[in-house]
Protein backbone atom coordinates (compact mmCIF):
# COMPACT_ATOMS: atom_id res chain seq x y z
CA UNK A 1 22.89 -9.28 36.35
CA UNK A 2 24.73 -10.16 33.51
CA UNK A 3 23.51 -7.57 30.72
CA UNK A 4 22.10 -10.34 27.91
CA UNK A 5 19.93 -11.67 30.77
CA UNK A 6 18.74 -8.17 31.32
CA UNK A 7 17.44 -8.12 28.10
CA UNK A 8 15.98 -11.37 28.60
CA UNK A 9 14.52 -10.01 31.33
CA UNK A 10 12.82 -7.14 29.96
CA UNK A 11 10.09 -9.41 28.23
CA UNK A 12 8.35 -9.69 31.54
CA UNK A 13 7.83 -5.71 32.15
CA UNK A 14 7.46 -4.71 28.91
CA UNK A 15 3.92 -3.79 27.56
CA UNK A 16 3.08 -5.72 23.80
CA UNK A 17 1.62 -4.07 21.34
CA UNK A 18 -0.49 -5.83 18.19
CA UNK A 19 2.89 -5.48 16.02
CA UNK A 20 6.94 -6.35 16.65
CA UNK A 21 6.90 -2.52 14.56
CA UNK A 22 4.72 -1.17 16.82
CA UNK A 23 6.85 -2.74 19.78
CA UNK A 24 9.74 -1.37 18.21
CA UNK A 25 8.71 2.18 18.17
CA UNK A 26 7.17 2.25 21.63
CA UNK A 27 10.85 1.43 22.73
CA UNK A 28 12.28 4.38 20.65
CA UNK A 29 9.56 6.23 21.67
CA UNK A 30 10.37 5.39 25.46
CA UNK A 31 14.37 6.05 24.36
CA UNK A 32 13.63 9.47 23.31
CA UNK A 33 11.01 10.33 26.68
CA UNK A 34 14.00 9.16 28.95
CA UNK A 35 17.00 10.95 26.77
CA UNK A 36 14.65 14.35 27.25
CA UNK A 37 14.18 13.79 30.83
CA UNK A 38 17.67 13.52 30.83
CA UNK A 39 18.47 16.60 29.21
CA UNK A 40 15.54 18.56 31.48
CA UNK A 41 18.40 18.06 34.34
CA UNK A 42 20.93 19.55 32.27
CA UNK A 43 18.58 22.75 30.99
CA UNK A 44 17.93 23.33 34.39
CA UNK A 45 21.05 23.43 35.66
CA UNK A 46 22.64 25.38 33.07
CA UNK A 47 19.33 27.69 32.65
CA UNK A 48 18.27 27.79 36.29
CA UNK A 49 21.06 26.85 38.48
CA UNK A 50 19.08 23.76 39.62
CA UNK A 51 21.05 21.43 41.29
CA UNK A 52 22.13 17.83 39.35
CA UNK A 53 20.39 15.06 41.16
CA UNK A 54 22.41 12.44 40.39
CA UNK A 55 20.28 9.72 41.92
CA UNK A 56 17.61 10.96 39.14
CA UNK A 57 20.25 11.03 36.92
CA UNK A 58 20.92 7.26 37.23
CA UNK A 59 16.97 6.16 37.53
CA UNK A 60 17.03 7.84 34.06
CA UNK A 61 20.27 6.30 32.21
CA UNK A 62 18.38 2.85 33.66
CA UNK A 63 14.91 3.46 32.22
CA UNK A 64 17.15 4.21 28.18
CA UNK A 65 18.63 1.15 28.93
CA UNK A 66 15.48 -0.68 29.43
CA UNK A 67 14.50 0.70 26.25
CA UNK A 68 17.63 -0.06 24.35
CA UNK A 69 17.64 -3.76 26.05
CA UNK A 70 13.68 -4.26 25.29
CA UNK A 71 14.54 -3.14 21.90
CA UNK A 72 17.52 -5.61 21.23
CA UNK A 73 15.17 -8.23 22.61
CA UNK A 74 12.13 -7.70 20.26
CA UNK A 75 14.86 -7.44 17.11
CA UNK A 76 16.79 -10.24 17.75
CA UNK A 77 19.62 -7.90 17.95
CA UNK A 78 22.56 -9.16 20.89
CA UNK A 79 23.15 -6.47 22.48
CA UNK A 80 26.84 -7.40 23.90
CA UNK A 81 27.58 -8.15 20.41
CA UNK A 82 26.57 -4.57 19.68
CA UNK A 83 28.62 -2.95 22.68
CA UNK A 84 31.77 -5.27 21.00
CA UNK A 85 31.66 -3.92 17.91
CA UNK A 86 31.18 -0.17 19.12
CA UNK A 87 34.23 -0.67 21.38
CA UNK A 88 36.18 -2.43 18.07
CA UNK A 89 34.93 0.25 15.53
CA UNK A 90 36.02 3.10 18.39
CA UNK A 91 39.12 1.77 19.34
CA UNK A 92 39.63 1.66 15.36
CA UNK A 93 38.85 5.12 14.72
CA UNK A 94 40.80 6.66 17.77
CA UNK A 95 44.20 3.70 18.01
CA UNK A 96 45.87 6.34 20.68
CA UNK A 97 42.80 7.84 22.35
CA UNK A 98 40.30 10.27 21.13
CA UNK A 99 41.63 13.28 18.61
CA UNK A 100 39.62 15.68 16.93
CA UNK A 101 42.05 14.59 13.53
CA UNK A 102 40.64 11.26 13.92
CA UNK A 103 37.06 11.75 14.65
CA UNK A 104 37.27 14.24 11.30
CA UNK A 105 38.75 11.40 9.04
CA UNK A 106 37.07 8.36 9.71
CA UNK A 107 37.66 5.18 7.44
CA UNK A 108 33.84 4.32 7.04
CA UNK A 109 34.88 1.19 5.37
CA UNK A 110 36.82 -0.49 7.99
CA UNK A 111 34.14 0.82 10.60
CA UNK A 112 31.38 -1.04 7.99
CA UNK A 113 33.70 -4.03 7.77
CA UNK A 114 33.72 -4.37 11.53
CA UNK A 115 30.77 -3.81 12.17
CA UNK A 116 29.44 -6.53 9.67
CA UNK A 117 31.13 -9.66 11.63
């Protein structure tokens, strides 16, 4: 599925509140539930030897996207548009691959400037 029809898509599961606000923060809400769940797996592993279960793992990372996709949708916000200008404003900030130099002195400007196209 091509990911702006996922978003479309998320219109038909998604629960509607009396508000586009109130919308909006049941999906950061629902981002923040599914980023903890996330990092339960990781506690536990570290803290408790647990073994990763990667298939939870991955059930997990898709319920934050359905979040971040319902989101997008209810804000009017394109969310490939989005993942462009993240990969233009990274590939910016680190032009030979990730350094610790670079990702100390940022040009905030030119990150602003592409991220307002």
């Amino acid at each position: 599925m091509k990911l702006n029809d996922y978003v479309k898509w998320t219109a038909s599961t998604c629960a509607r509140l009396d508000t586009i606000l109130m919308d909006s923060l049941h999906m950061i809400l629902g981002m923040g539930t599914e980023i903890g769940e996330l990092q339960d797996v990781f506690k536990k592993h570290i803290a408790y030897k647990k073994d990763i279960d990667w298939v939870n793992v991955s059930e997990e990372v898709g319920d934050v996207m359905y979040y971040v996709a319902s989101f997008c949708r209810l804000n009017n916000l394109d969310l490939e548009k989005i993942i462009e200008r993240n990969v233009e404003k990274l590939e910016s900030r680190y032009p030979n691959n990730f350094s610790t130099e670079s990702a100390l002195d940022r040009n905030l400007t030119k990150e602003r400037e592409i991220l307002e196209k």
